[in-house]
C-alpha atoms as a PDB file:
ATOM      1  CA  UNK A   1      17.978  27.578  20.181  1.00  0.00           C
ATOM      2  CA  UNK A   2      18.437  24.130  19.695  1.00  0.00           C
ATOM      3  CA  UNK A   3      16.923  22.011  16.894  1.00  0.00           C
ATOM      4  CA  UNK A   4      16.207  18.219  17.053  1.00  0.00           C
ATOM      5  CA  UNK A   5      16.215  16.373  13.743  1.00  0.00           C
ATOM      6  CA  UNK A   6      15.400  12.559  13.440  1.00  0.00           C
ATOM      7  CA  UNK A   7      14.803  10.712  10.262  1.00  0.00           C
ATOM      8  CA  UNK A   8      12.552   6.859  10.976  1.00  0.00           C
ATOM      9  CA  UNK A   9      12.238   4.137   8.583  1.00  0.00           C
ATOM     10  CA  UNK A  10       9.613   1.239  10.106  1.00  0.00           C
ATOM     11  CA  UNK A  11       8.928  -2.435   9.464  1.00  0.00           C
ATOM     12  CA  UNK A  12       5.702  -1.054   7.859  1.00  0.00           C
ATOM     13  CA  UNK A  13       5.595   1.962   6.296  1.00  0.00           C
ATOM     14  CA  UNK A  14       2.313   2.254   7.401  1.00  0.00           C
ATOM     15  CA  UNK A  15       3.386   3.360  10.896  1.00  0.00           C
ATOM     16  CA  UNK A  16       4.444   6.630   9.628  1.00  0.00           C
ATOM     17  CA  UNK A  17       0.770   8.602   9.516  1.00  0.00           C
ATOM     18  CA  UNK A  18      -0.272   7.506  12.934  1.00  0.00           C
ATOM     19  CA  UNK A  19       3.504   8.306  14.443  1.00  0.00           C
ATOM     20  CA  UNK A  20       3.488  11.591  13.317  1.00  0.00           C
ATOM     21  CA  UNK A  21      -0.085  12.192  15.029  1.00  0.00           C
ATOM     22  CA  UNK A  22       1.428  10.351  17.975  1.00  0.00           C
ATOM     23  CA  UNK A  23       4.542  13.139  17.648  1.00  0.00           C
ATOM     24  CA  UNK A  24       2.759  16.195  17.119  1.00  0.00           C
ATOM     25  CA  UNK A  25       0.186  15.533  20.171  1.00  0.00           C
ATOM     26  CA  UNK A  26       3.415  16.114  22.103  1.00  0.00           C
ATOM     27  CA  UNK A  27       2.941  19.825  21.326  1.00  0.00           C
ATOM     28  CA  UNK A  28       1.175  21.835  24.335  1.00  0.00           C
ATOM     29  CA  UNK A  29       2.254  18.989  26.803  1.00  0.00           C
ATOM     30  CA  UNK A  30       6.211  18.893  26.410  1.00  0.00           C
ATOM     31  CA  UNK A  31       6.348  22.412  28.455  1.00  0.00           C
ATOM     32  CA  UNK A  32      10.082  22.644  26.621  1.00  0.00           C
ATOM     33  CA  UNK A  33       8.700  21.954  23.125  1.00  0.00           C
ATOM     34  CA  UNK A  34       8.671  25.041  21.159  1.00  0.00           C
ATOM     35  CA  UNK A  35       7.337  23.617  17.959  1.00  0.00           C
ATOM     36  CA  UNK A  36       7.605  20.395  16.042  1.00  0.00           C
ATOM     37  CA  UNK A  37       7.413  19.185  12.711  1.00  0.00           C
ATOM     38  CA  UNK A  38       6.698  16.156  10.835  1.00  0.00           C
ATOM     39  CA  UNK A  39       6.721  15.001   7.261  1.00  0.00           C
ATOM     40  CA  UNK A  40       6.120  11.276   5.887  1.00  0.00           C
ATOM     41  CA  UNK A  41       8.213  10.418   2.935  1.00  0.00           C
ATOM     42  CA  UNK A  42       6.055  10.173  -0.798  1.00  0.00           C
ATOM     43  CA  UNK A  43       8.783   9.514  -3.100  1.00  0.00           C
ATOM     44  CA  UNK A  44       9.328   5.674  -1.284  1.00  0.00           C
ATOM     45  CA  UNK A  45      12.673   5.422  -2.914  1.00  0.00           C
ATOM     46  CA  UNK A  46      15.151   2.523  -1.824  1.00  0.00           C
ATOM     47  CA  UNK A  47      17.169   4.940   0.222  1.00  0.00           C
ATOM     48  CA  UNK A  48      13.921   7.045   1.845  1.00  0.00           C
ATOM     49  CA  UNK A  49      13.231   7.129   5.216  1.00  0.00           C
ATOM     50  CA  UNK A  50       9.418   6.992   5.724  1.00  0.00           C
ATOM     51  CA  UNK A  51       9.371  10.277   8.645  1.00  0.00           C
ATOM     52  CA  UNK A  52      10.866  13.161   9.198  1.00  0.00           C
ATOM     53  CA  UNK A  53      10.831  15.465  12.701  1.00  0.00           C
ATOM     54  CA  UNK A  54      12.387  18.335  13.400  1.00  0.00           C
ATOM     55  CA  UNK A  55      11.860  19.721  16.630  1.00  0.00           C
ATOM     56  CA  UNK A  56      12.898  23.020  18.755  1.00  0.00           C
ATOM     57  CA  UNK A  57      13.936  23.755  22.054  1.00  0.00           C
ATOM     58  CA  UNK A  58      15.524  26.931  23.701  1.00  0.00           C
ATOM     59  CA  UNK A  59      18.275  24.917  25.047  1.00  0.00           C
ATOM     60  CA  UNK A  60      19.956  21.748  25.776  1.00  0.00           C
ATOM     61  CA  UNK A  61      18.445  21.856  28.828  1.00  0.00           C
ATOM     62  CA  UNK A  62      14.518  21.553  27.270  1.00  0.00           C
ATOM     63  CA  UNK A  63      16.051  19.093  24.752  1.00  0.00           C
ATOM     64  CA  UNK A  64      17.297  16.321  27.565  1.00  0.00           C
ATOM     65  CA  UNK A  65      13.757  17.422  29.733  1.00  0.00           C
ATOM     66  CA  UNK A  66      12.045  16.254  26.491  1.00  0.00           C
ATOM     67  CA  UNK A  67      13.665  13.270  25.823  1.00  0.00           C
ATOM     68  CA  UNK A  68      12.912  12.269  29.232  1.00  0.00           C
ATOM     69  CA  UNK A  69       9.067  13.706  29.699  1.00  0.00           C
ATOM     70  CA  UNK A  70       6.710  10.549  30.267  1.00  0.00           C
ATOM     71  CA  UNK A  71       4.510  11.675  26.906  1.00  0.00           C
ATOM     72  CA  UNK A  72       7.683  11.234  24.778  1.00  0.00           C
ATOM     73  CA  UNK A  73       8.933   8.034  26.734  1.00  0.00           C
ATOM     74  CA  UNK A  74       5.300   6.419  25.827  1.00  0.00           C
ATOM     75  CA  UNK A  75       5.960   7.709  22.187  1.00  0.00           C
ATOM     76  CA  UNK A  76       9.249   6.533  21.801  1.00  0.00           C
ATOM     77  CA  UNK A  77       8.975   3.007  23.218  1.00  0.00           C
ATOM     78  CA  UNK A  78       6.380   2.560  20.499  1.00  0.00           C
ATOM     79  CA  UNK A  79       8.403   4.093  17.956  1.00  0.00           C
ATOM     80  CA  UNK A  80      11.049   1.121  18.717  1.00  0.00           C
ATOM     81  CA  UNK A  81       8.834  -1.377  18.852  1.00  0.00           C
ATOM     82  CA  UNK A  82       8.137  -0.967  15.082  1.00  0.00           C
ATOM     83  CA  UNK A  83      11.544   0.772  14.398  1.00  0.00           C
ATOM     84  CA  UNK A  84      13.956  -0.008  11.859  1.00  0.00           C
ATOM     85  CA  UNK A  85      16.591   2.078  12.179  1.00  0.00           C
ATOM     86  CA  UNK A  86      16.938   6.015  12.134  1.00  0.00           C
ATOM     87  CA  UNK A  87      19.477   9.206  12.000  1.00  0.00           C
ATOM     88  CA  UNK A  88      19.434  11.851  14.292  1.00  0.00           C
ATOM     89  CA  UNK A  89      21.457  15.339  14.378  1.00  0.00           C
ATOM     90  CA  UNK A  90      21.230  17.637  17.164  1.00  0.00           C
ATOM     91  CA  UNK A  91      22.600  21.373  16.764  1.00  0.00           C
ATOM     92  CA  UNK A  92      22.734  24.672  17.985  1.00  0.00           C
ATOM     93  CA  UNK A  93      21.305  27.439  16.145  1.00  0.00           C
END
């Protein structure tokens, strides 16, 4: 198994909500994605980052076939556009 962590901070915090409805419709149509979840940030502290996803594959394999699937391209170049900056950690488990 293979789990897919990513932690966003936007422009506008106010991107978070509608990114993680954006995220989770990806469930059902990314045939690799096992599961997904999201979480937007309430304590707002200087160091938060405003979303959370973790996601899980089987493999490496479904990971990359994600990251390239058209739904998550369309999701991800909006997610730049209104990006700050992010962390990511891959890993085996």
């Amino acid at each position: 198994m293979v789990k897919h962590v990513v932690c966003h901070r936007y422009r506008d915090k106010a991107e978070a909500e509608k990114i993680s409805v954006m995220l989770g419709a990806l469930v059902g149509v990314v045939p690799t994605l096992r599961s997904m979840e999201t979480g937007v940030d309430f304590l707002d502290s200087p160091r938060s980052y405003h979303l959370v996803l973790s996601a899980v594959f089987d493999d490496r394999e479904g990971l990359e076939a994600y990251q390239n699937h058209p739904a998550h391209v369309k999701v991800k170049e909006y997610i730049h556009a209104v990006l700050e900056s992010s962390v990511c950690v891959d890993y085996e488990c």
